[in-house]
Protein backbone atom coordinates (compact mmCIF):
# COMPACT_ATOMS: atom_id res chain seq x y z
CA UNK A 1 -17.33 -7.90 6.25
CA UNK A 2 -15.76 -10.82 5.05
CA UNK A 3 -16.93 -14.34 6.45
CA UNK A 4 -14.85 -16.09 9.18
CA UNK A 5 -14.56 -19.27 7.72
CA UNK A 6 -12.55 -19.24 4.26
CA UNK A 7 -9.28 -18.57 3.82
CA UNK A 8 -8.87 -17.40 0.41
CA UNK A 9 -5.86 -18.25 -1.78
CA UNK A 10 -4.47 -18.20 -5.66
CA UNK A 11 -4.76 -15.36 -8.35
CA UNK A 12 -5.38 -11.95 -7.45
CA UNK A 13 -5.15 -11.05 -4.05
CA UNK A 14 -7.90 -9.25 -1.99
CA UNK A 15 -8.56 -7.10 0.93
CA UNK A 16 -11.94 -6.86 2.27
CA UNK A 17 -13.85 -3.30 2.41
CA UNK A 18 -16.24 -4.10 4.58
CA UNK A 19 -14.05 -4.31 7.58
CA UNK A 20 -10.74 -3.53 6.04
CA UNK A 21 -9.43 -6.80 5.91
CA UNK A 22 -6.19 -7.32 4.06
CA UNK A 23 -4.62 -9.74 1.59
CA UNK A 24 -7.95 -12.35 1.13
CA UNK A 25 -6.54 -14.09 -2.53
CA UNK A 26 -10.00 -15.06 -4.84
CA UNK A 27 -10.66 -18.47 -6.23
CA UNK A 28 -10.08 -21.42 -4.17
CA UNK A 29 -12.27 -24.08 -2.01
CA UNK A 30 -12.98 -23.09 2.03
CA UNK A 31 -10.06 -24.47 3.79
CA UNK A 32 -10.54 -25.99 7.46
CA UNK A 33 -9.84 -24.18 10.73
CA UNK A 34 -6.27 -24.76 12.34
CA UNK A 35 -5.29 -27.14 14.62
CA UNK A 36 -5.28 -25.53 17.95
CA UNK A 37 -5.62 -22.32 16.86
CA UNK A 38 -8.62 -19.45 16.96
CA UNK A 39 -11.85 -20.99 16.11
CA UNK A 40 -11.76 -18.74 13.02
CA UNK A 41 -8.19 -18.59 11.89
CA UNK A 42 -8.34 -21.02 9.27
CA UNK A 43 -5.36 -23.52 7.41
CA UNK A 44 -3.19 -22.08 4.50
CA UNK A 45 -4.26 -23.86 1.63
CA UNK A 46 -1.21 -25.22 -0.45
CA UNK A 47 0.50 -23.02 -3.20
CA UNK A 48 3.54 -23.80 -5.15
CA UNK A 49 6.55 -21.66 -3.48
CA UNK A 50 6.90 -18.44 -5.56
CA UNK A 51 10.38 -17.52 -6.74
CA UNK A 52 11.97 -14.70 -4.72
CA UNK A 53 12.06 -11.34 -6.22
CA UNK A 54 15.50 -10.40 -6.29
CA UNK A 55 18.85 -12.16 -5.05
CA UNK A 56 19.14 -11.08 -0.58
CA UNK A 57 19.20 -7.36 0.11
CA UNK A 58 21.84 -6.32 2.42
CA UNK A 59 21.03 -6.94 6.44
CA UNK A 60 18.24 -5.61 8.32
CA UNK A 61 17.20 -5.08 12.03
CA UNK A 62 15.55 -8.07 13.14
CA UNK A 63 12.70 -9.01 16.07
CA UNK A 64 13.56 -12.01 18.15
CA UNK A 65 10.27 -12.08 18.61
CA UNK A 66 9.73 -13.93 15.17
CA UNK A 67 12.34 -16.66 14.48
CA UNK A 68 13.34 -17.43 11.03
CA UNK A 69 13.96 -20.80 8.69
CA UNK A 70 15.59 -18.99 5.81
CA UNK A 71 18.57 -19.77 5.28
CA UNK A 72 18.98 -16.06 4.78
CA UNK A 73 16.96 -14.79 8.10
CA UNK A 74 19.46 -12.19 8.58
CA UNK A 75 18.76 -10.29 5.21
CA UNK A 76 14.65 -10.15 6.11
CA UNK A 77 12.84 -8.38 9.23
CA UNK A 78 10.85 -10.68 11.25
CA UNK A 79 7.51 -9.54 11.76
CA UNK A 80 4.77 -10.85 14.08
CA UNK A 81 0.87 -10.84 13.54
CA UNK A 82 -0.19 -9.19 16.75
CA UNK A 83 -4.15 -8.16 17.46
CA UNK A 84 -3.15 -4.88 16.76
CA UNK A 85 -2.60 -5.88 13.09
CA UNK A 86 -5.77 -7.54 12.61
CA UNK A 87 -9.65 -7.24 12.30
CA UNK A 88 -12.57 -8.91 13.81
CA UNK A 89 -11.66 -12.05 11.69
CA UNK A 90 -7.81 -12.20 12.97
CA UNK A 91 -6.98 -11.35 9.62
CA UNK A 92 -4.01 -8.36 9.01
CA UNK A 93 -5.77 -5.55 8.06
CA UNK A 94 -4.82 -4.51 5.01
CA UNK A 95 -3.31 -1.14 5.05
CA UNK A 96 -0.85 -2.85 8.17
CA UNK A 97 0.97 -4.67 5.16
CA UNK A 98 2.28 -1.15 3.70
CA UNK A 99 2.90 -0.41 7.56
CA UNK A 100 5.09 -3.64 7.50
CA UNK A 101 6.85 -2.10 4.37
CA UNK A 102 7.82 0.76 6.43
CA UNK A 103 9.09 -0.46 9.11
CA UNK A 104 11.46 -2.71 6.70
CA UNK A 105 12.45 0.45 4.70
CA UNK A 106 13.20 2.08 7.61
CA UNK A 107 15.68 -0.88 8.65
CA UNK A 108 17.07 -1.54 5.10
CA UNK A 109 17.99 2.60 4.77
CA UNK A 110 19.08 3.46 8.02
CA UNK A 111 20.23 -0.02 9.12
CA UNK A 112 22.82 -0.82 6.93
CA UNK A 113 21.22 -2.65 4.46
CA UNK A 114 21.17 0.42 1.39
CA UNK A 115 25.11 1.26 2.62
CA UNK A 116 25.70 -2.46 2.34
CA UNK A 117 23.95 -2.63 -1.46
CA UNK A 118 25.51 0.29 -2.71
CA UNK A 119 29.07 -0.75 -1.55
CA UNK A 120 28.92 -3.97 -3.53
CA UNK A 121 27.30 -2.69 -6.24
CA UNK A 122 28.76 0.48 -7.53
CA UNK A 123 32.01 0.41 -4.77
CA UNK A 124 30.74 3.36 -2.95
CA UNK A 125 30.69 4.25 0.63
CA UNK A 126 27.34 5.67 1.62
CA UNK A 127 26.16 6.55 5.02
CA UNK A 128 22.14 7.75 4.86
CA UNK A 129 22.51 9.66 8.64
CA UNK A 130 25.65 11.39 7.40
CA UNK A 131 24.14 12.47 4.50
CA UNK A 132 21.15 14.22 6.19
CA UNK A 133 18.71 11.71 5.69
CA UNK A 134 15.96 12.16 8.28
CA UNK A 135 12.66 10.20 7.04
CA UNK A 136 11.85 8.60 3.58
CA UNK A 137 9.01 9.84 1.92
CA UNK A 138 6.62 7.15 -0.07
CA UNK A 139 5.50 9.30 -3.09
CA UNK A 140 4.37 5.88 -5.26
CA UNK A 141 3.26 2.03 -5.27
CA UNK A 142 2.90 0.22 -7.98
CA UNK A 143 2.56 -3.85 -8.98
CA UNK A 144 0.85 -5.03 -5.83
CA UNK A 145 0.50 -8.71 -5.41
CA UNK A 146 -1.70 -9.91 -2.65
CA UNK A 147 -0.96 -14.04 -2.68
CA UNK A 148 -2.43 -14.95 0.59
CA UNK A 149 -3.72 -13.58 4.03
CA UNK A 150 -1.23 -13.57 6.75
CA UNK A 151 -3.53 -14.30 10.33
CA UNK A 152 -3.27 -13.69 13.97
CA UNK A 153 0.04 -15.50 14.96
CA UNK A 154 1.70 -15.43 11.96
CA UNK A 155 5.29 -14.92 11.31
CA UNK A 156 6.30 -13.12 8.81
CA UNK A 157 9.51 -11.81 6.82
CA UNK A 158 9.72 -8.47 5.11
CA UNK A 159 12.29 -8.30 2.37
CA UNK A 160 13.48 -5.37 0.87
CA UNK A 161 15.76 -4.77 -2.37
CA UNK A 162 16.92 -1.81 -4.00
CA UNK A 163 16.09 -1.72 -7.61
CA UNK A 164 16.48 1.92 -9.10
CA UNK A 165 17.94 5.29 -8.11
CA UNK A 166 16.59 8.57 -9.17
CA UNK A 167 18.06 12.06 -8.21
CA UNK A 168 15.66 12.50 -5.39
CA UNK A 169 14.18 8.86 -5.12
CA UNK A 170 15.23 5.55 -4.35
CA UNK A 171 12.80 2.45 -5.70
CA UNK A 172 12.35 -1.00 -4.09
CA UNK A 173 10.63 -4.47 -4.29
CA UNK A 174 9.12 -5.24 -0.69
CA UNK A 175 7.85 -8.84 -0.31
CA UNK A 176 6.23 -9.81 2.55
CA UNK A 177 6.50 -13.81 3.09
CA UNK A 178 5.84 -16.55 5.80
CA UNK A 179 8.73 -17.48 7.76
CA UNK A 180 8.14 -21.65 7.77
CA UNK A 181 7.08 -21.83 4.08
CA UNK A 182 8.32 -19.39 2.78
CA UNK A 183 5.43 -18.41 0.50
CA UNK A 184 4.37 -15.21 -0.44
CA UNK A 185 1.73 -13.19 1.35
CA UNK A 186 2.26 -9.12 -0.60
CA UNK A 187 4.46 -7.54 -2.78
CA UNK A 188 4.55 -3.70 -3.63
CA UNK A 189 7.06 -2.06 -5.52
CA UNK A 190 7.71 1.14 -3.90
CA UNK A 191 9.57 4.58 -4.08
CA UNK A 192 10.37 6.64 -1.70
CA UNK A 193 11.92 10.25 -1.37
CA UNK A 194 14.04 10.61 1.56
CA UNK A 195 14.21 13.82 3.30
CA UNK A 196 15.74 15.71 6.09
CA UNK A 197 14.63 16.62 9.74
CA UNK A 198 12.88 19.85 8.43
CA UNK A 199 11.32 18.26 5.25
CA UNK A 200 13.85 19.17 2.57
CA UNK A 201 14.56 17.01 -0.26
CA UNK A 202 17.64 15.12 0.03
CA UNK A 203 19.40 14.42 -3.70
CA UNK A 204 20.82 11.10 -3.77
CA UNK A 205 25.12 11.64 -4.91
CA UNK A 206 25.02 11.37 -8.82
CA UNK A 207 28.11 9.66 -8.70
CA UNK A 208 26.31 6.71 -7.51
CA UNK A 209 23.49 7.14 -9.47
CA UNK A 210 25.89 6.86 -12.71
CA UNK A 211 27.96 4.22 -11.29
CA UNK A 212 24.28 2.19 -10.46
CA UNK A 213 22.79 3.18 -14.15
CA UNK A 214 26.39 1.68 -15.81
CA UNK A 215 25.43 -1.73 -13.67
CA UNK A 216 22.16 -2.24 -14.44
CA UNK A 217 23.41 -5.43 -16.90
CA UNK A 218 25.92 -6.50 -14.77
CA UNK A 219 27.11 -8.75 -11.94
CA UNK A 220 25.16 -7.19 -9.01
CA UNK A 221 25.44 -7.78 -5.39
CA UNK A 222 25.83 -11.16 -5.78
CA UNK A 223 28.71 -12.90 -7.41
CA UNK A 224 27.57 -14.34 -10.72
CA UNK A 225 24.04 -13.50 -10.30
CA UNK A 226 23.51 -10.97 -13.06
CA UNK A 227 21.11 -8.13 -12.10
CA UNK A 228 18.44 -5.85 -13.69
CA UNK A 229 17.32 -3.69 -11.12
CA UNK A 230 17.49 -0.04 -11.22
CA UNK A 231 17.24 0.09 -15.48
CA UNK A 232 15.12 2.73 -15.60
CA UNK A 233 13.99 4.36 -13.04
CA UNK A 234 13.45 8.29 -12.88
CA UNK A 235 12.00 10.60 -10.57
CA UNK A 236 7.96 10.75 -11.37
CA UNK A 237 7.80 13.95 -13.37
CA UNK A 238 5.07 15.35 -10.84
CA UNK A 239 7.18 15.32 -7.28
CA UNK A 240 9.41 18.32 -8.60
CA UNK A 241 6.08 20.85 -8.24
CA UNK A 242 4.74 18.56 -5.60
CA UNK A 243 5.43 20.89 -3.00
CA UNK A 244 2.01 23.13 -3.28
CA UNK A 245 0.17 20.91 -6.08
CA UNK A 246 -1.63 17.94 -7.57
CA UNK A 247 -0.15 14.68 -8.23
CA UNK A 248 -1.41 15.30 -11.04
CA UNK A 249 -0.07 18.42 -12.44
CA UNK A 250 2.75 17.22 -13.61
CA UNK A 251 2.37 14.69 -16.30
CA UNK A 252 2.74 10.99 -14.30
CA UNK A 253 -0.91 10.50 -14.90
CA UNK A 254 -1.66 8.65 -18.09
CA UNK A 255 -3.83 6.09 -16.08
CA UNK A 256 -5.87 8.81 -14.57
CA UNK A 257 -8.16 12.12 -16.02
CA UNK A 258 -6.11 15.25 -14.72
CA UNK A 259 -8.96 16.08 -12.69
CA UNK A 260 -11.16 14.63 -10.83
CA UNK A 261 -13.75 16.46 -12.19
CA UNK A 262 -13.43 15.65 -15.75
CA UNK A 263 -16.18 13.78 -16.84
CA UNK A 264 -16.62 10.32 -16.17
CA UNK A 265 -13.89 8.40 -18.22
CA UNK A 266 -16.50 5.97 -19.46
CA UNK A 267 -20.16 4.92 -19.75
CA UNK A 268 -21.62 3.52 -16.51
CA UNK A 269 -19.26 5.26 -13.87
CA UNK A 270 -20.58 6.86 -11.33
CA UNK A 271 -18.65 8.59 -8.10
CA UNK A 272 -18.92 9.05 -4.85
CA UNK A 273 -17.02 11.57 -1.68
CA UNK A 274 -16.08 11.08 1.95
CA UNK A 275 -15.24 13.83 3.94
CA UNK A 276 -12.22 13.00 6.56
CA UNK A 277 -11.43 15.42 9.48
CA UNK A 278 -7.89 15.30 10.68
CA UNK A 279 -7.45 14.82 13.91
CA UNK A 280 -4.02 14.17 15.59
CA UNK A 281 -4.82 10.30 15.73
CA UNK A 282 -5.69 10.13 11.74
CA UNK A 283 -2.45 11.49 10.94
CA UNK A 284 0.85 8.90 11.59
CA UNK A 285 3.02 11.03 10.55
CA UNK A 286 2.30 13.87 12.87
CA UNK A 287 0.71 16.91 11.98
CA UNK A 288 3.73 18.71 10.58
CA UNK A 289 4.08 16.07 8.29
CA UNK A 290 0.78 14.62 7.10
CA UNK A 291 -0.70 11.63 6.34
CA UNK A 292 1.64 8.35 5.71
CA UNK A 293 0.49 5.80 2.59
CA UNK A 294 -1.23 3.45 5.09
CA UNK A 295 -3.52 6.76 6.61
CA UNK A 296 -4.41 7.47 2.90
CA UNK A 297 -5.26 3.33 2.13
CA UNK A 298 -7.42 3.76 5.27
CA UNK A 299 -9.63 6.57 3.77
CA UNK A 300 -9.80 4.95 0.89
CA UNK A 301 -11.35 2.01 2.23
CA UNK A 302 -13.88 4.49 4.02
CA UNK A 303 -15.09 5.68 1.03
CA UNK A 304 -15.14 2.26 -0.73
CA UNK A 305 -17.47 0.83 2.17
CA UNK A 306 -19.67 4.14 1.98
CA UNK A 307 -19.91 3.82 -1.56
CA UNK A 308 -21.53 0.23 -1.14
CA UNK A 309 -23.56 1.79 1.71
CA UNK A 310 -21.78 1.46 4.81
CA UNK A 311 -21.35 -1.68 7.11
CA UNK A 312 -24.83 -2.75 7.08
CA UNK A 313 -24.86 -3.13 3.29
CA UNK A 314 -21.88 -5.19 3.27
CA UNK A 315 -23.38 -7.06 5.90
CA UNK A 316 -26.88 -7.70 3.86
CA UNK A 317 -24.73 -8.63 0.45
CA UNK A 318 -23.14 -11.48 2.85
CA UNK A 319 -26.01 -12.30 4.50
CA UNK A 320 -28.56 -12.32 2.02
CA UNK A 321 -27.16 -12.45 -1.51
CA UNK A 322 -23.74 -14.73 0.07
CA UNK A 323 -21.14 -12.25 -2.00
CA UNK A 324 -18.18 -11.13 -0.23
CA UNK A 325 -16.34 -7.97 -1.98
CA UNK A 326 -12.68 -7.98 -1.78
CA UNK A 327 -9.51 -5.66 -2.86
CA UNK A 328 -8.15 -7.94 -5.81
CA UNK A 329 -5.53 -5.49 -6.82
CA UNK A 330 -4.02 -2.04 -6.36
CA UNK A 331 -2.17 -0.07 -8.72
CA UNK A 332 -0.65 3.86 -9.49
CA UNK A 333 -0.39 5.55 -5.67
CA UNK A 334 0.66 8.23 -6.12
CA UNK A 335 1.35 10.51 -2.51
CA UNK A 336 2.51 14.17 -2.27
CA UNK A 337 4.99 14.42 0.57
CA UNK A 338 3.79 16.88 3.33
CA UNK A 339 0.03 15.97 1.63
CA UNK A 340 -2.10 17.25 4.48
CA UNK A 341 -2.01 18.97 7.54
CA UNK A 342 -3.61 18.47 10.69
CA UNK A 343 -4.23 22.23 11.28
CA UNK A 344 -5.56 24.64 8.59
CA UNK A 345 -6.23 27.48 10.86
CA UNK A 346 -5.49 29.58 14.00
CA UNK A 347 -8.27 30.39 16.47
CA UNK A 348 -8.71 33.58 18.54
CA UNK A 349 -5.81 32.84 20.13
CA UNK A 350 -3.95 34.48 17.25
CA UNK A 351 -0.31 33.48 16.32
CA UNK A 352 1.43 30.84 14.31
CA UNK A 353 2.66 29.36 17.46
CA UNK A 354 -0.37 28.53 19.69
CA UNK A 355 -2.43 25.36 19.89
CA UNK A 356 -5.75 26.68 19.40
CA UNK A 357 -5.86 25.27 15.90
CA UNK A 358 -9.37 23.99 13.78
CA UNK A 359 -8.55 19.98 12.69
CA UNK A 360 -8.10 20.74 8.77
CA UNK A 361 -10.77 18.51 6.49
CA UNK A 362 -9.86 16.35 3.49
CA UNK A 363 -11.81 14.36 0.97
CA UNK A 364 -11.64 11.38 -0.86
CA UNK A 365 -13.76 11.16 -3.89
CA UNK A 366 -13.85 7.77 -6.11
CA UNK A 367 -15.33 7.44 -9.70
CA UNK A 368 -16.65 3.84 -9.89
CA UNK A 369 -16.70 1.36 -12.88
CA UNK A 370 -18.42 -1.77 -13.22
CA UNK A 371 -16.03 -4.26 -15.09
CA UNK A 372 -15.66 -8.01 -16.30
CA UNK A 373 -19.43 -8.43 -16.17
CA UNK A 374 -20.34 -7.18 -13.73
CA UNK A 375 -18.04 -9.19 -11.19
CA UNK A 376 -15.21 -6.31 -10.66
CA UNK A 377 -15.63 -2.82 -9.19
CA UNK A 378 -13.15 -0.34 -10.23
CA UNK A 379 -12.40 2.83 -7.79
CA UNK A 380 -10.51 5.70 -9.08
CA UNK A 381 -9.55 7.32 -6.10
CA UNK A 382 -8.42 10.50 -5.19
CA UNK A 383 -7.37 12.94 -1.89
CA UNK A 384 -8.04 16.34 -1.99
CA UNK A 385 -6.83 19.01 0.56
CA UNK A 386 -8.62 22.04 1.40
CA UNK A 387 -7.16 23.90 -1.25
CA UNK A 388 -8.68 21.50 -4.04
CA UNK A 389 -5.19 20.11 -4.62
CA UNK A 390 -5.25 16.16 -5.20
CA UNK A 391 -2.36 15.15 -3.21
CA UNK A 392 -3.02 11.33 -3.55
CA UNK A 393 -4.72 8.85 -6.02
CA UNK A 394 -5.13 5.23 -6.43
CA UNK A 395 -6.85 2.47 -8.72
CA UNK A 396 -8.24 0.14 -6.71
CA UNK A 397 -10.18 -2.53 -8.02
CA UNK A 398 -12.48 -5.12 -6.08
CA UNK A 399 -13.37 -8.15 -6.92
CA UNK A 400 -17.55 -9.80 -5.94
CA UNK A 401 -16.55 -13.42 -4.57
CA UNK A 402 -19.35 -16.03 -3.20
CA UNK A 403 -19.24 -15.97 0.43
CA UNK A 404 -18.45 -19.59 1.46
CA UNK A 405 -16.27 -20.86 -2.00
CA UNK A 406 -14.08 -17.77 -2.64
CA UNK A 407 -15.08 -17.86 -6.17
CA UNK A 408 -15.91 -15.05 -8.48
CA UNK A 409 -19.23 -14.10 -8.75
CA UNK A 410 -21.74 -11.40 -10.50
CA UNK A 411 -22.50 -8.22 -8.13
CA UNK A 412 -25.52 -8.58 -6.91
CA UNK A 413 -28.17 -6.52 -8.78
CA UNK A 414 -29.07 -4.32 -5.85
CA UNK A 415 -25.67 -3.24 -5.98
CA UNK A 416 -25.14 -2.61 -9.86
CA UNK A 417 -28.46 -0.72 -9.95
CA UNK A 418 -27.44 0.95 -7.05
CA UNK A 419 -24.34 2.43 -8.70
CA UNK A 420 -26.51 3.39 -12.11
CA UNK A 421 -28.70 5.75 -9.65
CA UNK A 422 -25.56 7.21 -8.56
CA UNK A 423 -24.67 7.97 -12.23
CA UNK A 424 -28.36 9.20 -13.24
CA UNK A 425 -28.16 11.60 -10.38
């Protein structure tokens, strides 16, 4: 659980795993409670203004629920911190950012914003509906940045930029920021495949691919603001025998064993397996369709906080030895499309078409290093189907911070030595 009072800034960013709490940044003194506000929603500590990521994406929906400063509202989406986004602490639980993300993608692609892009920067005329384009697909995230918790109340912007086109991907830079400072809360960069009504892959026009490649040094969207985006990017070698495999299979997996059952990539790792069942409320997507990124970040957060021993472990290492653990960065998901499904079987009532169906079961197993000293927990983690197939991974590392200062910190011995009896067996 993380502890009401601090609001956490600088560095590395962090979610807690006790109680799933997002974006809680390491390092910095305990900052006072707001004016007016919850007893435990606490001040935003000052940070210098971070540079945006990329000159203004093309226009999005917006909420007038969340007014804007910018001077560019109208290329960002507006979101609100509602309850529903947050823990027991107010703050936005953590998998809701990549929800955020979505919900921007969704307005950039089918929106206008990608038709908008596209037409200044290669000339072409590019409608995503028209083209078949049902659904987009996130298949990897890389280069999180978590700057700074976003609370109950807070108004936010989601940007979203195109940066490279693949043959059956597109990749972008999401920032989520505040609306009246402007400062950065997360980042992700993030590709997607998008896909028709049934599932089919959708392959992006190669004429626009080309014409996007032969820009990548040139003017982009912008007049005189010379662009970089896009140089680079290919399909990840695994999606083309995604369809029935591992994530894994397929080369795209230098920062990972090809198994999970390799042995342990170094001395003192040690792992550890949840078992989730997949009911129709686990599942976003549907069950036709699977699991979305945020379901997946979810599981992997159950098996983080079972690893450390469940909820009344966390609460004992606040309690009694004053160390918070939080998410200081995330790197290499990695997400089959179609990853799970909700039913793996028919009952007695026979055909493909009833309902009588038994909730398929999945499994997220972690291998665990001890890093920096002692003061950084690495999880490796990985979701398998029922068929053994690992159609998700992750490297998630957390970060041991002293409950009431934010500041790095040894794990706590119970902890370490609990993790070497894991390893010994």
């Amino acid at each position: 659980a993380r502890p009401a009072g601090p609001r956490l800034s600088a560095g590395a960013g962090a979610m807690s795993i006790a109680s799933g709490v997002a974006s809680v940044p390491v390092g910095v003194p305990r900052a006072t409670p707001r004016r007016g506000g919850p007893r435990n929603a606490t001040a935003k500590p000052h940070i210098p203004r971070r540079p945006r990521l990329d000159a203004p994406s093309a226009s999005a929906e917006t909420s007038p629920s969340a007014p804007s400063t910018a001077s560019d509202a109208g290329d960002d989406l507006p979101v609100r911190v509602y309850i529903e986004h947050t823990d027991a602490y107010q703050v936005v639980y953590h998998s809701n950012y990549f929800k955020f993300l979505w919900r921007a993608r969704e307005a950039y692609v089918f929106g206008g914003g990608l038709a908008s892009a596209l037409r200044h920067r290669v000339g072409a005329s590019f409608d995503p509906t028209d083209a078949g384009w049902d659904h987009l697909d996130v298949v990897a995230i890389d280069d999180c940045v978590f700057a700074r918790s976003a609370v109950l109340g807070d108004d936010l912007l989601v940007r979203t930029s195109l940066r490279g086109i693949g043959e059956t991907t597109l990749e972008m830079r999401q920032e989520v920021s505040f609306a009246d400072t402007g400062e950065l809360a997360f980042a992700a960069t993030v590709a997607v495949a998008p896909a028709s009504a049934t599932g089919a892959r959708a392959t992006i026009p190669s004429e626009i691919r080309h014409r996007w490649r032969a820009g990548d040094t040139q003017d982009g969207v912008f007049p005189g603001v010379v662009t970089h985006v896009g140089t680079g990017h290919e399909d990840p070698a695994w999606l083309a025998n995604a369809s029935g495999g591992s994530v894994e299979d397929a080369g795209d997996a230098e920062d990972a064993e090809a198994t999970f059952n390799a042995d342990p990539p170094s001395l003192g790792s040690s792992t550890t397996e949840t078992r989730v069942t997949l009911f129709e409320s686990e599942l976003s997507l549907g069950r036709a369709r699977g699991a979305s990124d945020a379901d997946v970040l979810r599981w992997f957060e159950r098996d983080r906080t079972e690893a450390i021993g469940g909820s009344g472990a966390l609460s004992a290492l606040k309690e009694n030895d004053g160390v918070v653990v939080v998410v200081s960065s995330m790197d290499g998901f990695r997400c089959r499309p179609g990853n799970v499904v909700g039913s793996a079987g028919i009952g007695g009532g026979g055909g493909g078409g009833g309902r009588n169906v038994r909730p398929a079961v999945a499994s997220v197993r972690s291998t665990i290093e001890m890093r920096r000293r002692n003061i950084q927990v690495a999880f490796i983690q990985r979701l398998f189907d029922e068929t053994g197939a690992c159609v998700a991974r992750a490297e998630v590392t957390c970060t041991c911070v002293s409950r009431d200062g934010g500041k790095p910190t040894r794990c706590p011995a119970a902890l370490a030595e609990k993790f070497g009896a894991m390893k010994r067996g």
